[in-house]
N, C-alpha and C. Protein backbone atom coordinates (compact mmCIF):
# COMPACT_ATOMS: atom_id res chain seq x y z
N UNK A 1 -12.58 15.35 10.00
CA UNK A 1 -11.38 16.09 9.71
C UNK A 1 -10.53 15.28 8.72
N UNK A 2 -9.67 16.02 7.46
CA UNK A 2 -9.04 14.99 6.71
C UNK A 2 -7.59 15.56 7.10
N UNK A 3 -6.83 15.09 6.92
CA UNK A 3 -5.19 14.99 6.91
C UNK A 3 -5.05 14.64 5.62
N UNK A 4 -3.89 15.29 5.21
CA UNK A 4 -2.53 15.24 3.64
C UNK A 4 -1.88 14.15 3.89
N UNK A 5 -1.75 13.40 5.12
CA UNK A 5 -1.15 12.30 5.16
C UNK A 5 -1.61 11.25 5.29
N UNK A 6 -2.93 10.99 5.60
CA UNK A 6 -3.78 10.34 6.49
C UNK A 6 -3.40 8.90 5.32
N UNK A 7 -3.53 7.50 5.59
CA UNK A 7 -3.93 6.57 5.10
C UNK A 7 -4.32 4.89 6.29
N UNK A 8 -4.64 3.88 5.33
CA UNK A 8 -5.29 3.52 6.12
C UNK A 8 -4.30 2.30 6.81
N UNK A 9 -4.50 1.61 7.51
CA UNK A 9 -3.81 0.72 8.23
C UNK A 9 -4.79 -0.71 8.94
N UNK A 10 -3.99 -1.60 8.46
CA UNK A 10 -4.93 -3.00 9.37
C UNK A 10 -4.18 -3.52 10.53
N UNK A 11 -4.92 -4.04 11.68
CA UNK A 11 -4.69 -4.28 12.89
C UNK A 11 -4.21 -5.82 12.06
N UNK A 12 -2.94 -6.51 12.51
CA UNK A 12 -2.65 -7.71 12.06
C UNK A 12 -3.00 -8.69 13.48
N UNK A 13 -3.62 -8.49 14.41
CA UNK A 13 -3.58 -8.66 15.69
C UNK A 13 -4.12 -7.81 16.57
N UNK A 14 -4.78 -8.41 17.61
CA UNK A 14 -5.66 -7.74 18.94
C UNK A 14 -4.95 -6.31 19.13
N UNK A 15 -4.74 -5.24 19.37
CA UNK A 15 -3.97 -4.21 19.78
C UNK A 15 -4.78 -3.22 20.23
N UNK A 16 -3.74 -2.37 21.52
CA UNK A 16 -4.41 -1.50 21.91
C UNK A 16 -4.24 -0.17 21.83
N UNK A 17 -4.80 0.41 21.94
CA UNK A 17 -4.81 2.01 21.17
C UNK A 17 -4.69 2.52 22.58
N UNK A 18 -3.74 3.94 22.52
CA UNK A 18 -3.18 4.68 23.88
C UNK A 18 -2.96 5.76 23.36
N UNK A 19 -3.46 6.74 24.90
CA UNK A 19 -3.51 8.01 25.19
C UNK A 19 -2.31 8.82 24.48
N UNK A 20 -0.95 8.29 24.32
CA UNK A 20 0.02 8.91 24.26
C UNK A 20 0.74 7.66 23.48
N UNK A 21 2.14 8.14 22.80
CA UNK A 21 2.86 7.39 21.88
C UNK A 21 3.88 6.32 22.49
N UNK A 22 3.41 5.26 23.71
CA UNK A 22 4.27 4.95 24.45
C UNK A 22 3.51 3.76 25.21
N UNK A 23 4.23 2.54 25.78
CA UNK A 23 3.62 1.32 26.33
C UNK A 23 3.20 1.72 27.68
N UNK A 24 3.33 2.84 28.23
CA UNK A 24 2.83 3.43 29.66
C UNK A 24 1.90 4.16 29.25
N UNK A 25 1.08 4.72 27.85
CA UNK A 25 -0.16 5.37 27.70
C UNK A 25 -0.96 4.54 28.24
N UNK A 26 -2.11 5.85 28.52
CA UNK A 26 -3.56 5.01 28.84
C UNK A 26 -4.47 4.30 27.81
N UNK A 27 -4.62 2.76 27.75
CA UNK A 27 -5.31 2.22 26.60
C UNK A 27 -6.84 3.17 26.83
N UNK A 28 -6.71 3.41 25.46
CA UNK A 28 -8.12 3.98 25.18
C UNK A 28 -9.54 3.87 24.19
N UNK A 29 -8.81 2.19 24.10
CA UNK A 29 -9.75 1.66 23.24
C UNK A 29 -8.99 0.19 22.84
N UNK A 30 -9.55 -1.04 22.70
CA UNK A 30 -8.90 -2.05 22.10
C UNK A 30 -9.29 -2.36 20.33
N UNK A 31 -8.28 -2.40 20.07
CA UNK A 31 -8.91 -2.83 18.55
C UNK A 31 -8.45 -4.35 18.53
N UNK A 32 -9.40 -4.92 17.36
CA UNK A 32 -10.05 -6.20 16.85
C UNK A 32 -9.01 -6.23 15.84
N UNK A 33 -8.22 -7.85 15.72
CA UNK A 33 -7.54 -8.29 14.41
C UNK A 33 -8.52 -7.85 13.62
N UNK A 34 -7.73 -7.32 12.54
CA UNK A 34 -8.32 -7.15 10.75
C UNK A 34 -9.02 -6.04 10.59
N UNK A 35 -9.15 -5.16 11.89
CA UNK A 35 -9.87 -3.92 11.88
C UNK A 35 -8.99 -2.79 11.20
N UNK A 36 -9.57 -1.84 10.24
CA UNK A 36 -9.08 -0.97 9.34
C UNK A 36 -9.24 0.21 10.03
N UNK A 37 -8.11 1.04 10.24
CA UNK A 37 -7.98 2.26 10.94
C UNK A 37 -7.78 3.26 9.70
N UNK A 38 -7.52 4.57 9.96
CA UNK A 38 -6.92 5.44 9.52
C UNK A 38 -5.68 6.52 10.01
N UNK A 39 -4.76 6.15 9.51
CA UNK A 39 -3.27 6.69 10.24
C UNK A 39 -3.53 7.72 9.79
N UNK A 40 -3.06 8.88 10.60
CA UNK A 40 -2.83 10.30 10.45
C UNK A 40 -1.67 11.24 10.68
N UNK A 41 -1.13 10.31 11.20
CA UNK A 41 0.61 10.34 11.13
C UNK A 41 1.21 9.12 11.94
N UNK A 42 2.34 9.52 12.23
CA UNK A 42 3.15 8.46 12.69
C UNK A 42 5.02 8.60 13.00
N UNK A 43 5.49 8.36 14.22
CA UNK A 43 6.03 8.76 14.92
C UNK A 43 7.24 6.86 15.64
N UNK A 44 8.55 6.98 14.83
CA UNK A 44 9.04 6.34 15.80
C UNK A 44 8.86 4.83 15.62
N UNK A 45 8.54 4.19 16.59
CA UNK A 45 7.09 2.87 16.21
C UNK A 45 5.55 2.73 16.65
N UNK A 46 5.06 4.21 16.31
CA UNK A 46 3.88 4.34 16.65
C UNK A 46 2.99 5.33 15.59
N UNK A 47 1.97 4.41 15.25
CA UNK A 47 0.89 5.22 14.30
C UNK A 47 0.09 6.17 15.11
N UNK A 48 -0.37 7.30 14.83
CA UNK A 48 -1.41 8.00 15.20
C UNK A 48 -2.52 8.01 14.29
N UNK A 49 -3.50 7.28 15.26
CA UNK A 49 -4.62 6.91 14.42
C UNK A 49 -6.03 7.75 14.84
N UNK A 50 -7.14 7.31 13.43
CA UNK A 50 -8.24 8.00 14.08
C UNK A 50 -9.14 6.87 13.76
N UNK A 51 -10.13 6.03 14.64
CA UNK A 51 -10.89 5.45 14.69
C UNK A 51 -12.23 5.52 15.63
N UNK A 52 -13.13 5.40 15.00
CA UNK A 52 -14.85 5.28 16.09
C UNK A 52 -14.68 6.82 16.55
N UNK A 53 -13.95 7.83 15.66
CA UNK A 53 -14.02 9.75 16.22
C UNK A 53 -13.15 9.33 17.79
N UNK A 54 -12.11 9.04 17.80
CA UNK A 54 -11.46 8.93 18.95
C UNK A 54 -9.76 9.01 17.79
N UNK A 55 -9.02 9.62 18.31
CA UNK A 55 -7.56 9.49 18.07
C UNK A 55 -6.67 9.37 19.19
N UNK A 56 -5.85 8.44 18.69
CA UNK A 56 -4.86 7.57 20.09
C UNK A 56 -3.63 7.24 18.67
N UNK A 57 -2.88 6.36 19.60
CA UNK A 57 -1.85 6.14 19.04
C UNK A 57 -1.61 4.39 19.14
N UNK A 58 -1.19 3.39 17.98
CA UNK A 58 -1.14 2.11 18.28
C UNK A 58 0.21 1.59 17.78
N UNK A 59 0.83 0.87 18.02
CA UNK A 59 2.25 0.15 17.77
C UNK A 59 2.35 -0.20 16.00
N UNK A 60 2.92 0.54 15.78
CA UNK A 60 3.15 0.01 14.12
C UNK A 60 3.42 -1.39 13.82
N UNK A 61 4.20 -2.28 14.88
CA UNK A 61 4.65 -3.71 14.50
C UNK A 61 3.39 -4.34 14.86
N UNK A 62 2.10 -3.98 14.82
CA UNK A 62 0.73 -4.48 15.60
C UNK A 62 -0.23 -4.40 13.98
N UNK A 63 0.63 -3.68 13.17
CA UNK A 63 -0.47 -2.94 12.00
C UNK A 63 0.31 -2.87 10.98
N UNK A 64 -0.68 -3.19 9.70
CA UNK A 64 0.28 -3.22 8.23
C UNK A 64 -0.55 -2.12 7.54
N UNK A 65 0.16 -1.41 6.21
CA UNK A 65 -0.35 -0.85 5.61
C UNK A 65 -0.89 -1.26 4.65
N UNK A 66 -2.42 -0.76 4.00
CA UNK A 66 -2.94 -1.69 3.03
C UNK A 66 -2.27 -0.90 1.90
């Protein structure tokens, strides 16, 4: 699926990806420092990402834009 907004984003640090846009989501995947996601929007201080065909949401202060 592509998104009009979509771009990409690097993990600057271990972080975890969650069910919902919030530190009480369910982690639903951990991502690896230096791992390259793709944001598909973004909300607040939280990216909505799509990585490995799974979309979750990860902390923007966790991730830079390339």
């Amino acid at each position: 699926m592509t998104y009009a907004d979509s771009f990409p984003v690097v993990a600057t640090t271990g972080a975890n990806m969650r069910s919902t846009p919030s530190q009480d989501g369910e982690i639903i995947q951990t991502i690896a420092s230096g791992t390259t996601l793709t944001a598909v929007g973004y909300t607040d201080r939280w990216y909505k990402v799509e990585y490995d065909g799974t979309v979750g949401y990860v902390n923007q202060n966790l991730f830079s834009a390339e």
